[in-house]
Protein backbone atom coordinates (compact mmCIF):
# COMPACT_ATOMS: atom_id res chain seq x y z
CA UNK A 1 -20.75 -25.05 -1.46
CA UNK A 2 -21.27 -22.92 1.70
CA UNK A 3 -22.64 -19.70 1.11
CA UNK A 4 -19.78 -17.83 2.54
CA UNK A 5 -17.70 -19.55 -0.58
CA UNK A 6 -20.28 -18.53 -3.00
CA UNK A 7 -20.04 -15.12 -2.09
CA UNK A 8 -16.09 -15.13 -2.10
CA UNK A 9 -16.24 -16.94 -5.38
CA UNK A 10 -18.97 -14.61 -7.05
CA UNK A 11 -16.92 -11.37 -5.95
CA UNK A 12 -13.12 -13.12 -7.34
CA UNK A 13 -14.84 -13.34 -10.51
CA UNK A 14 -16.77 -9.55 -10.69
CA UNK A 15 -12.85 -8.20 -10.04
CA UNK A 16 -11.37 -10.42 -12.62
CA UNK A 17 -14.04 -9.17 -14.88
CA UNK A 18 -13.58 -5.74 -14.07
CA UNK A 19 -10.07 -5.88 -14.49
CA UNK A 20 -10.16 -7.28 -17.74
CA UNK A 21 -12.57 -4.46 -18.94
CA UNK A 22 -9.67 -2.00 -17.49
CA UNK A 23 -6.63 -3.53 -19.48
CA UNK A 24 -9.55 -3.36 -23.22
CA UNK A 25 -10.09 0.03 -22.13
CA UNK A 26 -6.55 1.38 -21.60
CA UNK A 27 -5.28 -0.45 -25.11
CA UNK A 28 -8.87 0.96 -26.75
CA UNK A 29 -7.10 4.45 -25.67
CA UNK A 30 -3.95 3.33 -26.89
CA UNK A 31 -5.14 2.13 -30.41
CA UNK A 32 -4.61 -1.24 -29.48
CA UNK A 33 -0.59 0.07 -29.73
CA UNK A 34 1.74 -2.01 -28.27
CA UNK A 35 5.08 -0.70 -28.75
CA UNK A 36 6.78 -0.57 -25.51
CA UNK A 37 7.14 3.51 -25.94
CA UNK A 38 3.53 3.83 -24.64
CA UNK A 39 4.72 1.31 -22.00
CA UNK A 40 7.54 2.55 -20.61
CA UNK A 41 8.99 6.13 -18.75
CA UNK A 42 12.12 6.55 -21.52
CA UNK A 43 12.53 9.84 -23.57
CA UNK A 44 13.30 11.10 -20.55
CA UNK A 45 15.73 13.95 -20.26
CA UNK A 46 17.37 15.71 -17.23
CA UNK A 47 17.11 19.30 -16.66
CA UNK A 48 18.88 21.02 -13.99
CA UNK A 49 17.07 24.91 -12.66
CA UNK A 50 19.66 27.06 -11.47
CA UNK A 51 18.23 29.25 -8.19
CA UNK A 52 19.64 32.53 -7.89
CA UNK A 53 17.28 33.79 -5.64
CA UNK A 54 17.62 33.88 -1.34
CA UNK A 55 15.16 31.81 -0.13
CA UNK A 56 13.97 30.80 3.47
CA UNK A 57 11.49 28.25 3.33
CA UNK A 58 10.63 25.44 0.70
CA UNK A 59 7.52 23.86 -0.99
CA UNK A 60 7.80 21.07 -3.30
CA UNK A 61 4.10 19.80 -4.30
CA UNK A 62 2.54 17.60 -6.62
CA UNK A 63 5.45 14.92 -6.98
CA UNK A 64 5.10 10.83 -7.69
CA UNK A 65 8.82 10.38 -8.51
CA UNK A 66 11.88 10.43 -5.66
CA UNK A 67 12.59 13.26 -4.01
CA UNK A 68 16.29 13.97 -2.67
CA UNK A 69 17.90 16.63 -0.34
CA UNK A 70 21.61 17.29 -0.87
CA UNK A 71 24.14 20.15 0.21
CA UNK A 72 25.42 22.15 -2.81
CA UNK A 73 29.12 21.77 -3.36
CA UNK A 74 29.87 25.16 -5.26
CA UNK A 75 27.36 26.99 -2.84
CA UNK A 76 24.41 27.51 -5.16
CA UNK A 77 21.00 26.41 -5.30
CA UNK A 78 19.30 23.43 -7.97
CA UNK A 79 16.97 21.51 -8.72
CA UNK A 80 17.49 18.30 -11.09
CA UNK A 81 14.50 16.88 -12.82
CA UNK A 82 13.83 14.02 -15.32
CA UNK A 83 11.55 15.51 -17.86
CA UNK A 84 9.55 14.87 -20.84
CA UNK A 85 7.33 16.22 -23.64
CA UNK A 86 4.15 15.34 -20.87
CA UNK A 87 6.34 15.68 -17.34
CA UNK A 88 8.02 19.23 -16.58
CA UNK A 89 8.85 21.17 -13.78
CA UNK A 90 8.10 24.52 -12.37
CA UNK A 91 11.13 26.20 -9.91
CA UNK A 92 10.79 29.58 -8.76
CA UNK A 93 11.05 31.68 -5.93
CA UNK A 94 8.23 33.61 -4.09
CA UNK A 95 8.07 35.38 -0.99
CA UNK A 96 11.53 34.26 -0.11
CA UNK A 97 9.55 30.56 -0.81
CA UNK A 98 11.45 28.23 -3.38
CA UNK A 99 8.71 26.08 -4.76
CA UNK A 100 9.28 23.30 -7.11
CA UNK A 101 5.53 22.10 -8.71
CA UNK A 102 5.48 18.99 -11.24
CA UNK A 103 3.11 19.27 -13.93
CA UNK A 104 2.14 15.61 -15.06
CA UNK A 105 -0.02 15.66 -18.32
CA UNK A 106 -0.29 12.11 -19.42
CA UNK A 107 -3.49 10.02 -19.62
CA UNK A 108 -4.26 7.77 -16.88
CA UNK A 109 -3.80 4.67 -18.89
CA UNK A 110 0.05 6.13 -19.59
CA UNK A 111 0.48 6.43 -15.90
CA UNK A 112 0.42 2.39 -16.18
CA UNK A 113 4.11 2.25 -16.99
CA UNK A 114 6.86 -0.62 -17.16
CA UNK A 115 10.49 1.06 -16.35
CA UNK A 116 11.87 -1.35 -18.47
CA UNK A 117 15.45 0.41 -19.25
CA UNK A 118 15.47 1.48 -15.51
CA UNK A 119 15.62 5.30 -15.93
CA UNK A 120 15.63 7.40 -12.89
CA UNK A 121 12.68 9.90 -12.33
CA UNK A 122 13.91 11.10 -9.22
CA UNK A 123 14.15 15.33 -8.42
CA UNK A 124 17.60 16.78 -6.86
CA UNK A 125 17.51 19.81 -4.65
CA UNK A 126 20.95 20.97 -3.43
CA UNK A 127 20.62 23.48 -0.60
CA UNK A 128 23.37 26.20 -0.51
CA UNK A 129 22.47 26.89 3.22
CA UNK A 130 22.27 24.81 6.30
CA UNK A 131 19.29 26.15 8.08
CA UNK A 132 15.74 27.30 6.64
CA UNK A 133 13.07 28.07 8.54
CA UNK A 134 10.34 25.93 6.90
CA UNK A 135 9.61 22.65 4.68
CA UNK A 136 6.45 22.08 3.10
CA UNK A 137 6.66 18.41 0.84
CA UNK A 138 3.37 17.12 -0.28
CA UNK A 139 3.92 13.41 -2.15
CA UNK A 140 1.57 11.20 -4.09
CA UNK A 141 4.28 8.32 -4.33
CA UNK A 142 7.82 8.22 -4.60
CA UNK A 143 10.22 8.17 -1.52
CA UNK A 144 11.90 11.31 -0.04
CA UNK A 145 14.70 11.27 1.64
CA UNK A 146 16.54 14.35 3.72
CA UNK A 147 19.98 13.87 5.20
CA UNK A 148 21.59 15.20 8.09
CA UNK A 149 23.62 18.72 8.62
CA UNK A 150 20.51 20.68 7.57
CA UNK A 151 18.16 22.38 10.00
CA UNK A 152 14.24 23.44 9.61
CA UNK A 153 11.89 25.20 11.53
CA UNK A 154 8.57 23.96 10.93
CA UNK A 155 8.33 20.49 8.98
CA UNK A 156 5.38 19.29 7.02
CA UNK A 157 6.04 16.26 5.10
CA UNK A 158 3.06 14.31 3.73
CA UNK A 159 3.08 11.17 1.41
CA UNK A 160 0.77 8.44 -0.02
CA UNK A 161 2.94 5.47 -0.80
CA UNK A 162 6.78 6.01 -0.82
CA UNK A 163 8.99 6.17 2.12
CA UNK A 164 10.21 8.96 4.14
CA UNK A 165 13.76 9.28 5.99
CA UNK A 166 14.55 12.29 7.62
CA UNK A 167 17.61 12.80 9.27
CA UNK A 168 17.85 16.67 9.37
CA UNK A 169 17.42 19.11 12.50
CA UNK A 170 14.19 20.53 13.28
CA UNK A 171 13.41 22.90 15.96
CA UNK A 172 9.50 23.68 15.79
CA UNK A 173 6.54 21.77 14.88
CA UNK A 174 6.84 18.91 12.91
CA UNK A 175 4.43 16.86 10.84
CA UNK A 176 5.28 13.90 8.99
CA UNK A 177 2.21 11.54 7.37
CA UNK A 178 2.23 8.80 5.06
CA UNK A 179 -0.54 6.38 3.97
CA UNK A 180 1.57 2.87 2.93
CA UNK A 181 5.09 3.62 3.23
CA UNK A 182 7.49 3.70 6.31
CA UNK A 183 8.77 6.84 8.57
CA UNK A 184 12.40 6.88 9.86
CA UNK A 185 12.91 10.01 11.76
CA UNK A 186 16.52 10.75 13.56
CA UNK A 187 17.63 13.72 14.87
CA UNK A 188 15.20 16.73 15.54
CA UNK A 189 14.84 19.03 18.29
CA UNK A 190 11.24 19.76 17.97
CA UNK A 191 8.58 21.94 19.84
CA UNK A 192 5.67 19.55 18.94
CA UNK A 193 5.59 16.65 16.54
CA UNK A 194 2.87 14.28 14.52
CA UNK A 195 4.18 11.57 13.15
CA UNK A 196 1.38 8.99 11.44
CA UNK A 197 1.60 6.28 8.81
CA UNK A 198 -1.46 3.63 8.11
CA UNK A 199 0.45 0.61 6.81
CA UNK A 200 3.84 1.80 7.42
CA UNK A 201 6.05 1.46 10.33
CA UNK A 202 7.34 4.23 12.09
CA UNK A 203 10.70 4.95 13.86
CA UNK A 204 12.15 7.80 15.77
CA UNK A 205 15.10 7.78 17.37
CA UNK A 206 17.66 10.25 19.16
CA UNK A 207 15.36 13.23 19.26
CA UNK A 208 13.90 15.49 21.98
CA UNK A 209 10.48 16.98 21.63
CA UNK A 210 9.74 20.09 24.22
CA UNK A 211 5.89 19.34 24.07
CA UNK A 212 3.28 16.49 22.48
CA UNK A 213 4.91 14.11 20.30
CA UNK A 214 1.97 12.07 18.78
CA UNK A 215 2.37 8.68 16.47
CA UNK A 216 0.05 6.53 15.08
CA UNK A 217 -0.45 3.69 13.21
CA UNK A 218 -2.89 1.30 12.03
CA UNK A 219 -1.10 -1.97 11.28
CA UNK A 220 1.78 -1.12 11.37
CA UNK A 221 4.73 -0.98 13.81
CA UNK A 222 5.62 1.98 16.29
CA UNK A 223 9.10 1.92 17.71
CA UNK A 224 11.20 4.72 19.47
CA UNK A 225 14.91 4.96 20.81
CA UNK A 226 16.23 7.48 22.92
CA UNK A 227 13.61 9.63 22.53
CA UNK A 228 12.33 12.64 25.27
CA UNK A 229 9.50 14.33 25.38
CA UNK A 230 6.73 16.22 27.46
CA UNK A 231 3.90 14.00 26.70
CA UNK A 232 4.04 11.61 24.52
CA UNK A 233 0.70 9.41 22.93
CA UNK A 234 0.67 6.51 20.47
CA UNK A 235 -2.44 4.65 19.02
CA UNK A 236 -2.32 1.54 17.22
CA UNK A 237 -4.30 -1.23 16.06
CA UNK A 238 -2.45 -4.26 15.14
CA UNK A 239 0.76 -3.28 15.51
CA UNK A 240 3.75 -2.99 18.25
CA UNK A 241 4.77 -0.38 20.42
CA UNK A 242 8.30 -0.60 21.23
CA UNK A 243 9.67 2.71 23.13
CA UNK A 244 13.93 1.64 24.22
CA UNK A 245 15.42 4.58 26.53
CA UNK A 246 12.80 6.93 26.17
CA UNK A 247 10.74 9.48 29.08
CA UNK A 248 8.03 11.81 29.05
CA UNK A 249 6.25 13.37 31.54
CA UNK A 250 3.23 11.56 30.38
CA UNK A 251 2.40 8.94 28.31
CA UNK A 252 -0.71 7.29 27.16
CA UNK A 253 -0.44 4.11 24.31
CA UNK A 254 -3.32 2.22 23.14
CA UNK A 255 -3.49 -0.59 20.88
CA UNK A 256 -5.85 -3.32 19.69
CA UNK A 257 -3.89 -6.52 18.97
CA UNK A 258 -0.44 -5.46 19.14
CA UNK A 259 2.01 -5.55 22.06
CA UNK A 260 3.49 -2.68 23.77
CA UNK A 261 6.95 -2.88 25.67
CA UNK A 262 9.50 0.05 26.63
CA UNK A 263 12.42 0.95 28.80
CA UNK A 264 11.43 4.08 30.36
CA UNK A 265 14.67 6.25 31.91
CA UNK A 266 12.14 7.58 35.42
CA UNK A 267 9.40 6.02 37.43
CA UNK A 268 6.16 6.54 36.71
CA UNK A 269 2.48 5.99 37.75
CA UNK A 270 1.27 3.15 35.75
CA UNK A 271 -1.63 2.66 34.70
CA UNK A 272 -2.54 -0.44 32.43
CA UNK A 273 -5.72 -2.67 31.00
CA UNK A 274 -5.90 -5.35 28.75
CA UNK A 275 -8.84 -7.99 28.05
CA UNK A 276 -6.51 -11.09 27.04
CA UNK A 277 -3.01 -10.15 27.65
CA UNK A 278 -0.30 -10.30 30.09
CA UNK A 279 1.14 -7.13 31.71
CA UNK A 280 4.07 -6.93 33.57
CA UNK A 281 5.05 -3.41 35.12
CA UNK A 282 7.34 -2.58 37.72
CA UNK A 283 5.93 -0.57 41.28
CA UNK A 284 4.63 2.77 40.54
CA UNK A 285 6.36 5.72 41.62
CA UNK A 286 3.98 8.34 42.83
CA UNK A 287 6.28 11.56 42.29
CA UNK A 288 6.67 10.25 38.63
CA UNK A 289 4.18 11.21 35.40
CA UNK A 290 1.46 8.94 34.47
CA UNK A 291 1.74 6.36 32.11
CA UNK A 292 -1.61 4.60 30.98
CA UNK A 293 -1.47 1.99 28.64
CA UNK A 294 -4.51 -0.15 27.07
CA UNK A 295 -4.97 -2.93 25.09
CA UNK A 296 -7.36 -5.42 23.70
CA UNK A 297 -5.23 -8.91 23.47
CA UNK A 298 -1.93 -7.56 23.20
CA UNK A 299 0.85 -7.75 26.03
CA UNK A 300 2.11 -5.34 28.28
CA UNK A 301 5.46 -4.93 29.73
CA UNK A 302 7.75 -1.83 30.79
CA UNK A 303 10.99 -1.72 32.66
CA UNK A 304 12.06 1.11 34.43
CA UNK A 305 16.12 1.36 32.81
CA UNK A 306 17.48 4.91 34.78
């Protein structure tokens, strides 16, 4: 056996071990209990908070469960929880803030749970109002999800795993991050945006950004659809860049292995590099921007679609 093998084989079987040791440990904690109530996410029960208070910004924090935006339709604020004896909720208002805070008190090895009877864990917030001046969401998992007919001001949306769609309004700078899970952005009017996922793929589409709009991604894709901005950047490693009607002043992409395409609506002065791909650009316009664009093996083509 080659040593590369060995080494593969040695390592398969130090993780099966370890994992092994894991599953004694977590029933060890358990008492060696098996009844599917340590298993599962029932018992749950659904509280609703009543919000009396004016508020104009939000911060929810601290959440692995679904998180959903909704307008109120008798013109009051809540927020709808699924709760336990070890999962509750804290809603309250401060500073003209609503903050919503989930307290999560169960052991690690009861975070290992089967949704067997497929309850819901998911948190509600119906929004009396259609325009607030801030958002604040920090996720660990769970996706989020933000129709349209509201407006924010500043946007800060950051998750680990679950997905993010936001299709709200949002006029000033906007942040949106996520580690695993995919960003679908429609809609906002902002002064500045970030918008970054590792494994996820990212869209935006119908939006106007006044100055930077920055994306990145590591493997996965980047695409954008009628989008305009002042300068827009993407980095990427393995994945595509794909911008479809879109302009900015300037633009600068790079990516590793993936290709990079676009219909851009004005001439511009283009710049582009590759080691092993093909690149096909149309003439440069010298009263246009600059658009550099650099990759490693991927392809390069733009179109110039007025």
């Amino acid at each position: 056996m080659k040593r590369k093998g060995k080494i593969a084989l040695i390592t398969a079987s130090v993780l099966t071990g370890v994992g092994f040791l894991l599953l004694v440990c977590a029933l060890a904690l358990a008492g060696f209990d098996l009844d599917l109530d340590v298993l599962t996410i029932d018992n749950m029960v659904t509280n609703t908070y009543e919000v009396e208070q004016t508020f104009d910004r939000i911060s929810i924090s601290n959440t692995d469960c679904d998180l959903r935006f909704q307008p109120s339709q008798d013109g009051t604020c809540s927020v709808t929880c699924h709760e336990n004896e070890n999962i509750s909720h804290a809603v309250a208002v401060e500073n003209g803030t609503l903050t919503v805070t989930r307290s999560d008190e169960r052991k690690w090895f009861e975070r290992w749970s089967f949704n067997i009877s497929g309850s819901n864990t998911e948190i509600v917030v119906s929004l009396p109002q259609d325009e607030y001046d801030a958002l604040s969401i920090n996720s660990a998992s769970g996706n989020i999800y933000l129709p349209g007919g509201f407006t924010f001001g500043d946007v800060d949306i950051q998750s680990m795993s679950g997905d993010i769609s936001f299709l709200s309004d949002a006029t000033g700078s906007v942040g949106i991050t996520s580690i695993s899970g995919e960003i679908y952005v429609s809609g906002i009017n902002a002064s500045a945006a970030g918008i970054r996922s590792t494994s996820g793929d990212i869209f935006l589409g119908d939006s106007s950004v006044a100055g930077a709009l920055e994306t990145g991604s590591t493997s996965g894709e980047i695409d954008l659809d009628s989008v305009v901005c002042g300068q827009f950047s993407a980095r990427n490693v393995s994945g595509d860049v794909d911008l479809v009607h879109c302009d900015a002043h300037e633009l600068q992409i790079t990516s590793t292995s993936g290709d990079v395409s676009g219909s851009l609506l004005t001439g511009k002065v283009f710049n582009a590099d590759t080691v092993s791909g093909n690149i096909s650009l149309p003439a440069s316009d010298p009263k246009g921007g600059l658009c550099e664009v650099s990759t490693t093996s991927g392809d390069i083509e733009f179109i110039v679609a007025a």
